[in-house]
Protein backbone atom coordinates (compact mmCIF):
# COMPACT_ATOMS: atom_id res chain seq x y z
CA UNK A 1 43.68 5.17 -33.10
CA UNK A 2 40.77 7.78 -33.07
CA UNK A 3 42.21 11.31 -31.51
CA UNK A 4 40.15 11.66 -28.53
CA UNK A 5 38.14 15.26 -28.43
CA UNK A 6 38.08 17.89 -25.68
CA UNK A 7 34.76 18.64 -24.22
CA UNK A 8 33.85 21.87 -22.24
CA UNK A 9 31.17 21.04 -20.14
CA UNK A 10 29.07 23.83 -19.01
CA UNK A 11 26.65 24.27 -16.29
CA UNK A 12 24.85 27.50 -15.35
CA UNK A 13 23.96 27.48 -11.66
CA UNK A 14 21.39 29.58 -9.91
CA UNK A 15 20.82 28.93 -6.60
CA UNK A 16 21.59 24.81 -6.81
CA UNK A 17 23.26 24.27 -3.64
CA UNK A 18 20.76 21.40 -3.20
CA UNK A 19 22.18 19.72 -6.26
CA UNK A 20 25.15 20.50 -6.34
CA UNK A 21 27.15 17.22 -4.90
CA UNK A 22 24.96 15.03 -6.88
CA UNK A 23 26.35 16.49 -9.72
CA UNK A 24 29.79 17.01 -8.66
CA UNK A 25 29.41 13.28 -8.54
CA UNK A 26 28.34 12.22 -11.83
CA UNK A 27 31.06 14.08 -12.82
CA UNK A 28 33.70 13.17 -10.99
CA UNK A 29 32.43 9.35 -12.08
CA UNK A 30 32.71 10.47 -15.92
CA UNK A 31 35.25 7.54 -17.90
CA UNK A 32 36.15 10.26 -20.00
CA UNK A 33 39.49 12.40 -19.47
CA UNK A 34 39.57 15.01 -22.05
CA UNK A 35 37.08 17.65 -20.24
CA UNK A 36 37.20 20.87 -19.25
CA UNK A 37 34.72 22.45 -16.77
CA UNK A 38 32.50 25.66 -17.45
CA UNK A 39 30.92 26.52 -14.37
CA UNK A 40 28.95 30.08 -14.11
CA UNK A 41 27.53 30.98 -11.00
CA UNK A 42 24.63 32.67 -11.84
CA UNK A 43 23.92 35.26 -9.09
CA UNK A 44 23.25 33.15 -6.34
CA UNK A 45 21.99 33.92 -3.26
CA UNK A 46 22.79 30.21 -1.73
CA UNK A 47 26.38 28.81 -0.67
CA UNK A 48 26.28 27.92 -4.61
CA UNK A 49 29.04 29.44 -5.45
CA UNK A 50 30.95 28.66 -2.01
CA UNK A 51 30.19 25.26 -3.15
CA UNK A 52 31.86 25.21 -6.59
CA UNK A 53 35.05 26.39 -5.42
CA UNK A 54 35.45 23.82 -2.58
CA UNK A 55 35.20 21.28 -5.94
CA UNK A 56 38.18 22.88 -7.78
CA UNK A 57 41.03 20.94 -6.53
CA UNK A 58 39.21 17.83 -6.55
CA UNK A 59 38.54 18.08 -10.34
CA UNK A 60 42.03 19.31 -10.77
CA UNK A 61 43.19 16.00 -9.32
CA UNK A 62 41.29 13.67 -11.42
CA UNK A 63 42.65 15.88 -14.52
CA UNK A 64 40.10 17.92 -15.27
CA UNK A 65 40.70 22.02 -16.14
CA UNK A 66 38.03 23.82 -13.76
CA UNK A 67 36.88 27.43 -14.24
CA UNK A 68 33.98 29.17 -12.15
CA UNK A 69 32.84 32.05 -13.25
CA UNK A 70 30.54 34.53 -11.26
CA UNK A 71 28.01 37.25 -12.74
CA UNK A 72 24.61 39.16 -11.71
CA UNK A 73 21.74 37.03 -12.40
CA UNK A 74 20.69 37.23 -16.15
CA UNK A 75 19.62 33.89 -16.90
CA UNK A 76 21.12 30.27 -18.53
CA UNK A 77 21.37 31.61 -21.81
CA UNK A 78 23.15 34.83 -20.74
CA UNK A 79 25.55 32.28 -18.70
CA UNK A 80 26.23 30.13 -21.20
CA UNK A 81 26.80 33.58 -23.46
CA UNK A 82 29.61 34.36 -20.57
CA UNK A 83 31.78 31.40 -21.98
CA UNK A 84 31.44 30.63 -25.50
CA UNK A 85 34.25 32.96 -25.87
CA UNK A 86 36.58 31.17 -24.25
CA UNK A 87 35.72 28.09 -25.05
CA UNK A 88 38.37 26.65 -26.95
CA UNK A 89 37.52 22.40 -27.57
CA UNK A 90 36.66 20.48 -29.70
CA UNK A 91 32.91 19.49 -28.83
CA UNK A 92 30.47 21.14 -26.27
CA UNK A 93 27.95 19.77 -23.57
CA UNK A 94 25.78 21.20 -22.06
CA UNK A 95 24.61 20.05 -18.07
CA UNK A 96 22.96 21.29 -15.78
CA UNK A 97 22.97 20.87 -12.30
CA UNK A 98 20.28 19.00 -11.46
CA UNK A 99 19.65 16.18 -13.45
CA UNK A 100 21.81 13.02 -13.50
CA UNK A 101 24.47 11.67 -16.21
CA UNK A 102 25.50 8.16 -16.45
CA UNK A 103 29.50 7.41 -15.92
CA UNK A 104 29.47 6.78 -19.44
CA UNK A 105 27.40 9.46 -20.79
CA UNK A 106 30.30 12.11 -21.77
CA UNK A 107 32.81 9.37 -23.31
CA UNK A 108 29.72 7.63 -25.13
CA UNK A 109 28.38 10.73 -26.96
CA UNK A 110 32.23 11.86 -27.39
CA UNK A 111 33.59 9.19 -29.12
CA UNK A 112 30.81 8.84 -31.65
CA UNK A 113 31.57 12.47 -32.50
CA UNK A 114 35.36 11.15 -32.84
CA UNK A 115 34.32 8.32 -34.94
CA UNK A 116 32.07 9.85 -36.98
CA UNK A 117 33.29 12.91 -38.74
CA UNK A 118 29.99 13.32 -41.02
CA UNK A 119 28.03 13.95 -37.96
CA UNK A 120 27.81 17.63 -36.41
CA UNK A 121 25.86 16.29 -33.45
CA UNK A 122 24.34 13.60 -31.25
CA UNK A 123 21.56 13.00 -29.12
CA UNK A 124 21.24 10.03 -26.27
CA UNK A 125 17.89 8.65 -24.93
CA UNK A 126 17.24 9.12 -20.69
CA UNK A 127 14.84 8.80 -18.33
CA UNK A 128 12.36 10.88 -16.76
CA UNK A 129 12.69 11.36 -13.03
CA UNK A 130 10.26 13.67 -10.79
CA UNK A 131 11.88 15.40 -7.71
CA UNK A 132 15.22 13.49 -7.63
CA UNK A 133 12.98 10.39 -7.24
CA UNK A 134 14.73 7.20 -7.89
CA UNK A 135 11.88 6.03 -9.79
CA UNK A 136 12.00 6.60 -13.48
CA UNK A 137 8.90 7.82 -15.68
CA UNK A 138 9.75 5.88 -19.44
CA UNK A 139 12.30 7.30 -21.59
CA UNK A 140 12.73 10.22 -23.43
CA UNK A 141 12.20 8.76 -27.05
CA UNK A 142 9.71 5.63 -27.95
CA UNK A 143 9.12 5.95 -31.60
CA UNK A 144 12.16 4.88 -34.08
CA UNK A 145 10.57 7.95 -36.13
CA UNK A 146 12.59 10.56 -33.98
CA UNK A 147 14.93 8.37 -33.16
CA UNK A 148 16.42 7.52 -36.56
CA UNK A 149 16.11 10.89 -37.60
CA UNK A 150 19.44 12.41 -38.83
CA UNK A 151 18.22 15.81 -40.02
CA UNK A 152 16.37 17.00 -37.00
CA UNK A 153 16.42 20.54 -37.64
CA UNK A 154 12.61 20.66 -38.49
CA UNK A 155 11.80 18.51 -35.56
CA UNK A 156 13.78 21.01 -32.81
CA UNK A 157 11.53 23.81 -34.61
CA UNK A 158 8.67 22.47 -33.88
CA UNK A 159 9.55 21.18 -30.66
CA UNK A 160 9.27 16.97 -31.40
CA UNK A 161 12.88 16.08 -30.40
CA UNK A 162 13.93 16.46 -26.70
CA UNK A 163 16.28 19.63 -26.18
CA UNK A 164 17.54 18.64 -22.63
CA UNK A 165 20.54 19.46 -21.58
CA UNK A 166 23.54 16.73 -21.30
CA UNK A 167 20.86 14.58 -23.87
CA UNK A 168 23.29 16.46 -26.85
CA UNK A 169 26.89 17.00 -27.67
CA UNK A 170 28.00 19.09 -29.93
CA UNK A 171 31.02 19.65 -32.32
CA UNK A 172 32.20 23.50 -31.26
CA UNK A 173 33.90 24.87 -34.38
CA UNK A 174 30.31 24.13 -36.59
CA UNK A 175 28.55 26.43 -33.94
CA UNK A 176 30.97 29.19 -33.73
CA UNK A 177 31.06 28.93 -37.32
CA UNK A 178 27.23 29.71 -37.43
CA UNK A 179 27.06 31.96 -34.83
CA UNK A 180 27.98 35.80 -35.36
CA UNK A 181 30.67 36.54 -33.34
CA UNK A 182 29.74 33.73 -30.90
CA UNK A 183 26.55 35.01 -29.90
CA UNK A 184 23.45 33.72 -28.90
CA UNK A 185 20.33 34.76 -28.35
CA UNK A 186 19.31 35.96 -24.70
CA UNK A 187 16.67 34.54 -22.99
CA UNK A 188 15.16 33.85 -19.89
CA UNK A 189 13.67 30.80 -21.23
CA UNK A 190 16.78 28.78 -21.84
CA UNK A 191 20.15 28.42 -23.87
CA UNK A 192 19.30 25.27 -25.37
CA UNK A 193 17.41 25.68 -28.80
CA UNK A 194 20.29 28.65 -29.02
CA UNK A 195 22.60 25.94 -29.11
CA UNK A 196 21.34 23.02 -31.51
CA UNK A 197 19.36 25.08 -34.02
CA UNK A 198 22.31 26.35 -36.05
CA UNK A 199 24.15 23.03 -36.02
CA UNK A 200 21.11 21.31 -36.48
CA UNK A 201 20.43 23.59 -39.59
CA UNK A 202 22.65 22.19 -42.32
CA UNK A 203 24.43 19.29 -40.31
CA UNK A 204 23.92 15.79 -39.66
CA UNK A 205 22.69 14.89 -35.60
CA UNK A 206 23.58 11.12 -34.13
CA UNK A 207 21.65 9.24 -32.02
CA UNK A 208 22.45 7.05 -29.15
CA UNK A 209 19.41 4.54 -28.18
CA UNK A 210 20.98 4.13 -24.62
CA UNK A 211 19.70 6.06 -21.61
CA UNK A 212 22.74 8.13 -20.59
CA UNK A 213 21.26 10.50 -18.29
CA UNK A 214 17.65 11.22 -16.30
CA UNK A 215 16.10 14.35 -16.45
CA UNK A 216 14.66 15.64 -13.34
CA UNK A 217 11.21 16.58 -13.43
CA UNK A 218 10.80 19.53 -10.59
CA UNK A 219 7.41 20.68 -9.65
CA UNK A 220 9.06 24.19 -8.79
CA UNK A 221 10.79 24.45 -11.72
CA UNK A 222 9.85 27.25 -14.01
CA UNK A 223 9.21 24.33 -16.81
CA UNK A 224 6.57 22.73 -14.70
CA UNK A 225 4.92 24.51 -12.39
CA UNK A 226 1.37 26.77 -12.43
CA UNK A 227 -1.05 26.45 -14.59
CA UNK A 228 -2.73 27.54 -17.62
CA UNK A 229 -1.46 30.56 -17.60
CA UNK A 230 1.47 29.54 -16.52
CA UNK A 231 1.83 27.13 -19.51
CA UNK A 232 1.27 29.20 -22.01
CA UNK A 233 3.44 32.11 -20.83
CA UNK A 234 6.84 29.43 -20.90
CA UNK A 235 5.43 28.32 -24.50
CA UNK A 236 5.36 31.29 -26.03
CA UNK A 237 8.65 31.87 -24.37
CA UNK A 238 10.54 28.77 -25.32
CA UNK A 239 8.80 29.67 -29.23
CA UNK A 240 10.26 32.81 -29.42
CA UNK A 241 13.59 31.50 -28.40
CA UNK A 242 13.25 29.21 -31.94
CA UNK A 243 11.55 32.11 -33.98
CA UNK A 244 14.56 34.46 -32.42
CA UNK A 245 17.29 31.84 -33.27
CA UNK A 246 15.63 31.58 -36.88
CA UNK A 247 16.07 34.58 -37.49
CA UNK A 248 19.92 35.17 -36.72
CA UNK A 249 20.48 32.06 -39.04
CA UNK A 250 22.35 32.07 -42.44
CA UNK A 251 18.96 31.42 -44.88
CA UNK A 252 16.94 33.23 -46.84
CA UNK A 253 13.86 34.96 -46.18
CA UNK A 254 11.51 32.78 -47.30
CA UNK A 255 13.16 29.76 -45.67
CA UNK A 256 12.95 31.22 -41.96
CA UNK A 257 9.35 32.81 -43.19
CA UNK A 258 8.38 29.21 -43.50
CA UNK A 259 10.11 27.56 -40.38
CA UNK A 260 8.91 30.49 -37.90
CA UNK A 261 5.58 29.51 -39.45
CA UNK A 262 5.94 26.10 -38.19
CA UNK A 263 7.27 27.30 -34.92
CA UNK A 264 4.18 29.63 -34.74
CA UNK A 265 1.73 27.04 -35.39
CA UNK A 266 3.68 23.99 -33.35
CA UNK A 267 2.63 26.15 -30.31
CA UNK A 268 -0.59 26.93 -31.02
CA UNK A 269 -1.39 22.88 -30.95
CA UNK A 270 0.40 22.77 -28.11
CA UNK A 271 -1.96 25.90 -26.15
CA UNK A 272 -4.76 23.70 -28.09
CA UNK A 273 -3.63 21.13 -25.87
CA UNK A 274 -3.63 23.17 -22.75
CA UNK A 275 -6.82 24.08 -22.93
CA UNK A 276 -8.62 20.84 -22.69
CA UNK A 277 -6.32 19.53 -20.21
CA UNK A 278 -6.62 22.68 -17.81
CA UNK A 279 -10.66 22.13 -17.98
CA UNK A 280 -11.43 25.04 -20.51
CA UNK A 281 -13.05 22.12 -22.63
CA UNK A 282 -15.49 25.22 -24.39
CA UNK A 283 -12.64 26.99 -25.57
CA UNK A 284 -10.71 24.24 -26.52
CA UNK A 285 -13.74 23.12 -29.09
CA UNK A 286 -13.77 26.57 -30.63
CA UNK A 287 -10.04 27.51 -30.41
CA UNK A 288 -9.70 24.22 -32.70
CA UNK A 289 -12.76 25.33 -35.62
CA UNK A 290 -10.90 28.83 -35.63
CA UNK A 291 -7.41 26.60 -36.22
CA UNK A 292 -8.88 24.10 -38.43
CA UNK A 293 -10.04 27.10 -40.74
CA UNK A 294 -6.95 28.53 -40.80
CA UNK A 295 -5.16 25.40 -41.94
CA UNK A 296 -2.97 24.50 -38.79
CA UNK A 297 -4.81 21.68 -37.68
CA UNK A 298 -2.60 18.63 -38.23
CA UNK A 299 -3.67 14.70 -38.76
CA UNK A 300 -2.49 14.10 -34.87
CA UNK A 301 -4.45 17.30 -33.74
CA UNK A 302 -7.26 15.72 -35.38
CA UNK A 303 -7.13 12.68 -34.06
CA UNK A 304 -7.15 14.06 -30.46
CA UNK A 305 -9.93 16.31 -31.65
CA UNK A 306 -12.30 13.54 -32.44
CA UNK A 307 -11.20 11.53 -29.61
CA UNK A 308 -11.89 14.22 -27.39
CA UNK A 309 -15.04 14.99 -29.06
CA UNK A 310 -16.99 11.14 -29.64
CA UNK A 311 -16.10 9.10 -26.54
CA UNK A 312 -16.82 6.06 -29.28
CA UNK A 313 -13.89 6.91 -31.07
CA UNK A 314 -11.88 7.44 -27.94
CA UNK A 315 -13.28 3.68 -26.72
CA UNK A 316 -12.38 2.38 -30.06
CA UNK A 317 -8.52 3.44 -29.97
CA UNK A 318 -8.15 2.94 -26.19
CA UNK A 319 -9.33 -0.65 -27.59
CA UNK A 320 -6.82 -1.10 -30.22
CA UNK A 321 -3.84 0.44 -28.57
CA UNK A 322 -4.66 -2.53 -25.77
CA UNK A 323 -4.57 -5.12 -28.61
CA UNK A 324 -1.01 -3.97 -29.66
CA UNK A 325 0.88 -3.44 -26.96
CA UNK A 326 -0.96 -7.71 -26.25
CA UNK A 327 0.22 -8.60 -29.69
CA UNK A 328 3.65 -7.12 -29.19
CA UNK A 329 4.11 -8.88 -26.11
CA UNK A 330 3.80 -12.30 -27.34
């Protein structure tokens, strides 16, 4: 019989008090035994933290290990950084607190890490929620392209493969292993590219086509909400966190030369894309010339180029994008 693995679960929670029983109760609905629980209050000003003790016994009862930590605000990343120290099982998830996981998300994702001993990771499809809606958006992954991929390092640098939280376990002892003295890097931007990166690097990453969690969509989340400039500014942000993570990894110069490259030009497609979308259609035309010169414009940035450009083009692939999804149906 396959040893079953510990998982710490860890959730960084600032100012979640609205979310907070929701996802005491996906936990506390969780098929899997072998968890311990990583909570770090995050400098709330909320009954957040109020709230997280009154769960302690509770989890203590259906055999879960509980700790809740408290610190100034600094961030996810700096909570997470709080714990990894102490952390001492076999595989980590990360969740946070509020987005929804399936009863069987923690014992699906853990026991293909127990079966599968080649694999140094796994990743499960969702759904897409907006505002704790019970109405779901599509799924997280569509195209067998990302989801049979196995080496996915590339794709997390250049920001293809979904990053969520609680979408990706991990195995703990190939992180630490990667990780100088168990550090990440800081950032107000997140924890999670911190996270997968290094295992991602040299290791082999699962996938799960089942939707074992939904990811909420919140229009006041710092993800989502402004615009242009508010876009950009989290791009850049959530780039540096991959050019900063590059950087502390075991390669060689010209390796993370060329993957902070990618990283580099992966967002300036994507601040293409803001561009026309946010009505600044003028710069958006000249922004791409300057790119296309420079040798960053890809086939699919093309594409969307020409589109954009020649409504006859956009007519003609509006056309034939009808005439699959007819042909597939039948």
């Amino acid at each position: 019989m396959v040893k079953k693995g510990s998982v710490a679960l860890i959730t960084p929670c600032y100012n979640g008090e609205k979310y907070l029983n929701i996802w005491f109760d996906c936990i506390m609905r969780q098929t899997y035994q072998n968890v311990e629980i990583f909570v770090i209050d995050d400098g709330s000003t909320d009954k957040s933290a109020e709230i997280l003790k009154s769960f302690e016994n509770k989890f203590i009862d259906k055999g879960y290990a509980f700790h809740c930590y408290s610190q100034q605000n600094g961030g996810a990343a700096s909570a997470v950084q709080a714990v990894l120290n102490v952390i001492e099982t076999d595989y980590i998830y990360l969740y946070d607190v509020d987005d929804c996981i399936y009863e069987n998300a923690i014992e699906t994702m853990a026991d293909f890490l127990n079966e599968n001993a080649n694999y140094d990771m796994v990743r499960c499809n969702g759904y897409y929620t907006r505002n704790l809606s019970e109405n779901k958006e599509g799924t997280f992954y569509t195209s067998d392209r990302l989801k049979n991929k196995e080496n996915i390092f590339t794709s997390l640098v250049k920001g293809e493969t979904v990053n969520f939280p609680a979408s990706y376990m991990i195995r703990a002892d190939v992180l630490f292993g990667k990780l100088n003295d168990r550090t990440i890097y800081i950032s107000e931007f997140g924890q999670n590219m911190q996270i997968m990166l290094p295992v991602a690097y040299s290791g082999k990453c699962g996938y799960i086509d089942e939707p074992l969690m939904e990811y909420t969509i919140r229009e006041d989340s710092d993800s989502h909400k402004g615009g242009y400039e508010r876009k950009v500014y989290m791009t850049d942000g959530y780039t540096k966190n991959r050019i900063e993570t590059i950087k502390m990894l075991d390669m060689s110069d010209n390796e993370k030369e060329r993957y902070i490259k990618l990283a580099r030009d992966a967002c300036a497609l994507r601040k293409l894309d803001f561009m026309y979308e946010y009505g600044n259609k003028d710069l958006y035309f000249r922004e791409y010339k300057r790119l296309k010169a420079e040798g960053i414009i890809d086939k699919n940035a093309e594409m969307k180029y020409l589109r954009r450009r020649y409504k006859f083009i956009d007519f003609c692939a509006k056309a034939r994008n009808k005439l699959v999804r007819i042909l597939c149906k039948r």
